[in-house]
N, C-alpha and C. Protein backbone atom coordinates (compact mmCIF):
# COMPACT_ATOMS: atom_id res chain seq x y z
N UNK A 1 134.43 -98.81 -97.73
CA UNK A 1 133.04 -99.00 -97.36
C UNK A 1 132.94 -99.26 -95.87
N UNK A 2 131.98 -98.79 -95.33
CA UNK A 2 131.94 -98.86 -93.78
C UNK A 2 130.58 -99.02 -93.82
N UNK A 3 129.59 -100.27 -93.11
CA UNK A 3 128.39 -100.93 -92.85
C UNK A 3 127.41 -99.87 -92.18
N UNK A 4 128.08 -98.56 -91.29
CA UNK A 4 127.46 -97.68 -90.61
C UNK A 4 128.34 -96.45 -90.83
N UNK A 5 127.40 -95.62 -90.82
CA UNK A 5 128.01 -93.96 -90.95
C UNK A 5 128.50 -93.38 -89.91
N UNK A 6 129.57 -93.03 -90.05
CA UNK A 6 130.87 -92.06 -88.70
C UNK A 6 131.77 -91.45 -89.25
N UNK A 7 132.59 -91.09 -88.41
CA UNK A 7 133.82 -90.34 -88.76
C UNK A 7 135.19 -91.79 -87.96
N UNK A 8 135.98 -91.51 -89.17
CA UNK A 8 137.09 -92.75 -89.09
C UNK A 8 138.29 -91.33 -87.78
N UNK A 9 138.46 -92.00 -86.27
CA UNK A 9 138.92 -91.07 -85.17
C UNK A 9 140.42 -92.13 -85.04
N UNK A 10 140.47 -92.80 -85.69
CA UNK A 10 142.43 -93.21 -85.62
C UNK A 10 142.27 -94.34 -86.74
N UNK A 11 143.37 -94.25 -87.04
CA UNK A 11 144.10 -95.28 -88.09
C UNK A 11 145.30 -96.55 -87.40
N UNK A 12 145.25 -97.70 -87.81
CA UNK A 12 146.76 -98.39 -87.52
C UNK A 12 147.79 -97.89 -88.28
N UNK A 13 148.72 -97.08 -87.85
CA UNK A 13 149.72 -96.96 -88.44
C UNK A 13 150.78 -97.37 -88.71
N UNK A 14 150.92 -99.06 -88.23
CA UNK A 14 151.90 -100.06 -87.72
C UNK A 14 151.38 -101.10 -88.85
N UNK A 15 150.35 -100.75 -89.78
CA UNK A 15 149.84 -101.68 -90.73
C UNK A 15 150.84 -101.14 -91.88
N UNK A 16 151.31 -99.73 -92.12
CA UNK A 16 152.12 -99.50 -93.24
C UNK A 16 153.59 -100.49 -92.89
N UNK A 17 153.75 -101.01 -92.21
CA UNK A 17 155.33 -101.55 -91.89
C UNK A 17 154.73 -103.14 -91.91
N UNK A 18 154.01 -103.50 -91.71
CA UNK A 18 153.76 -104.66 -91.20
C UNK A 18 152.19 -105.35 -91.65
N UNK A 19 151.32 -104.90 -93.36
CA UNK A 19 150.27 -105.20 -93.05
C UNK A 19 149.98 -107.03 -93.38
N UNK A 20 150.87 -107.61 -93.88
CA UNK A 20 150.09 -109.12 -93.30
C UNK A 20 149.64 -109.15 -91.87
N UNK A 21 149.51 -108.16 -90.75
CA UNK A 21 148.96 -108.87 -89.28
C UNK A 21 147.73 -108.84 -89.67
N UNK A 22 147.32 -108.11 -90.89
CA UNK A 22 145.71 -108.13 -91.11
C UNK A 22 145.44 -109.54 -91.18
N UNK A 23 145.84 -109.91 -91.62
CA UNK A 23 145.47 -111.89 -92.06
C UNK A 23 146.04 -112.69 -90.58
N UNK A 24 147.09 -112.08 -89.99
CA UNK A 24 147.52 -112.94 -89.21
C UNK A 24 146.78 -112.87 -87.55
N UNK A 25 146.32 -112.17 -87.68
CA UNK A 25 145.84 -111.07 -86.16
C UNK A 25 144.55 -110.14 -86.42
N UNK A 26 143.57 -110.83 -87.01
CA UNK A 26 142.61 -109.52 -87.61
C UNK A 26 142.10 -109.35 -86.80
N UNK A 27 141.58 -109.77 -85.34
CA UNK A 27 140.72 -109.05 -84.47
C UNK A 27 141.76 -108.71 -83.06
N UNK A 28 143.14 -109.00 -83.62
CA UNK A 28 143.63 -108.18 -82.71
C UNK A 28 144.54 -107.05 -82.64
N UNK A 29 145.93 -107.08 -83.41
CA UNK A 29 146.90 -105.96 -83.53
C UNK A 29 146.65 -105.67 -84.97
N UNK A 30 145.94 -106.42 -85.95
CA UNK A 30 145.44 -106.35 -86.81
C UNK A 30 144.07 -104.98 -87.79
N UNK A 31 143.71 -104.78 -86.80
CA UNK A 31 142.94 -103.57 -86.43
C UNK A 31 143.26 -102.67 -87.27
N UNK A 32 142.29 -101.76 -88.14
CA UNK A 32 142.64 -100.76 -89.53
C UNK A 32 142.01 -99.40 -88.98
N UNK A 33 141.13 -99.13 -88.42
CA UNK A 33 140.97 -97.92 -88.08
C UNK A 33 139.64 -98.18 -87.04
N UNK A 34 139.67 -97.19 -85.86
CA UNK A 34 138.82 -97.40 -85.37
C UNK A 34 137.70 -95.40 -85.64
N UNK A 35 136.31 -95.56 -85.54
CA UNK A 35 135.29 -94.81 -85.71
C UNK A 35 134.75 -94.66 -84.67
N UNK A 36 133.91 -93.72 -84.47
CA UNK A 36 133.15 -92.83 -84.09
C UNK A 36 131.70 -92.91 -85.02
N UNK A 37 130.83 -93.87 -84.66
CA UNK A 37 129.38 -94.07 -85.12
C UNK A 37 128.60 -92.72 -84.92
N UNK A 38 127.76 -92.43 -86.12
CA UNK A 38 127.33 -91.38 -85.93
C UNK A 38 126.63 -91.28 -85.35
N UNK A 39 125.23 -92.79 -85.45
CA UNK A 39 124.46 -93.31 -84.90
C UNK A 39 124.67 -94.49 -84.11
N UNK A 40 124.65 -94.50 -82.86
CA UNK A 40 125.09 -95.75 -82.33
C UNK A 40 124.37 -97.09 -82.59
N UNK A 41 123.62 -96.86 -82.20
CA UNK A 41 121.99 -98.02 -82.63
C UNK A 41 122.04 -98.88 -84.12
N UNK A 42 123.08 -98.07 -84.94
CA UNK A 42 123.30 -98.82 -85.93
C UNK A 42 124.08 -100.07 -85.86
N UNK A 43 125.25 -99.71 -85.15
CA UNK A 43 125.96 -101.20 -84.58
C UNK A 43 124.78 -102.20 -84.44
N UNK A 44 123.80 -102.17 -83.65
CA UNK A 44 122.75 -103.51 -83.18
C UNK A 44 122.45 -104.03 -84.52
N UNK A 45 122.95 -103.44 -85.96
CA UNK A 45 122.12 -103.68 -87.25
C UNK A 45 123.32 -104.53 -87.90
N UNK A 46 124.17 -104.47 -87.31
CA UNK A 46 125.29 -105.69 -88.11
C UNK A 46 125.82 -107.47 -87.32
N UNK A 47 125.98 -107.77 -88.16
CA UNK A 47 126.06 -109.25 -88.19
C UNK A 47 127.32 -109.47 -87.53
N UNK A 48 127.45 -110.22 -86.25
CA UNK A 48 128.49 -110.93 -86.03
C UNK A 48 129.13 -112.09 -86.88
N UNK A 49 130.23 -112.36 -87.21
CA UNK A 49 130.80 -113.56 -88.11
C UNK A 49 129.79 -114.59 -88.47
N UNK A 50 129.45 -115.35 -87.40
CA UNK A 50 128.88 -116.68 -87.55
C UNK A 50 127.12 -116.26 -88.04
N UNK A 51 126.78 -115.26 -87.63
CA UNK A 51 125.37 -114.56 -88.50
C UNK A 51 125.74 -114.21 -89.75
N UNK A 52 126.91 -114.18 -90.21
CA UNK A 52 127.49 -113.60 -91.47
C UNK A 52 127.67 -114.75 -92.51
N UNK A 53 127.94 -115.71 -91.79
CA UNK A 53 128.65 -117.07 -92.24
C UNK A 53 127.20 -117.60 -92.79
N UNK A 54 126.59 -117.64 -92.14
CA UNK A 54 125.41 -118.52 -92.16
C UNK A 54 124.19 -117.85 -93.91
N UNK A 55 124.56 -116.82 -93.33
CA UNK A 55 123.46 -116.04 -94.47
C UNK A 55 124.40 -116.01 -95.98
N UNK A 56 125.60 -116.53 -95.94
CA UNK A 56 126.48 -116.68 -97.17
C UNK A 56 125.92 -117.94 -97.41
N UNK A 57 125.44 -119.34 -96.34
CA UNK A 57 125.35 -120.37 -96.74
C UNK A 57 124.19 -120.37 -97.80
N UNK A 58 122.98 -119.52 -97.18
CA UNK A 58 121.42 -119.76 -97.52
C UNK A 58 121.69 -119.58 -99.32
């Protein structure tokens, strides 16, 4: 599932050898594929963490 529509333009391929960095490193070497938004403007439509966090509380 992906929050916005694109085309997936690279993969981590260092996650098949090594994927606990997902848990250990997720916003950094951790990284699963990066995209190509189809629409850019959609990004402005998603929640940073702590906007994410908060709307789990309500």
């Amino acid at each position: 599932y992906m929050p916005i529509g694109g085309e997936v333009v690279e993969v981590n391929q260092s996650l098949e050898d090594g994927p606990e960095v997902i848990n250990s490193d997720p916003f950094g070497e951790g990284w699963m594929m990066k995209i190509k938004a189809a629409d850019p403007d959609e990004i402005d439509t998603l929640l940073v963490a702590q906007a994410y966090s908060n709307n789990l509380e309500q």
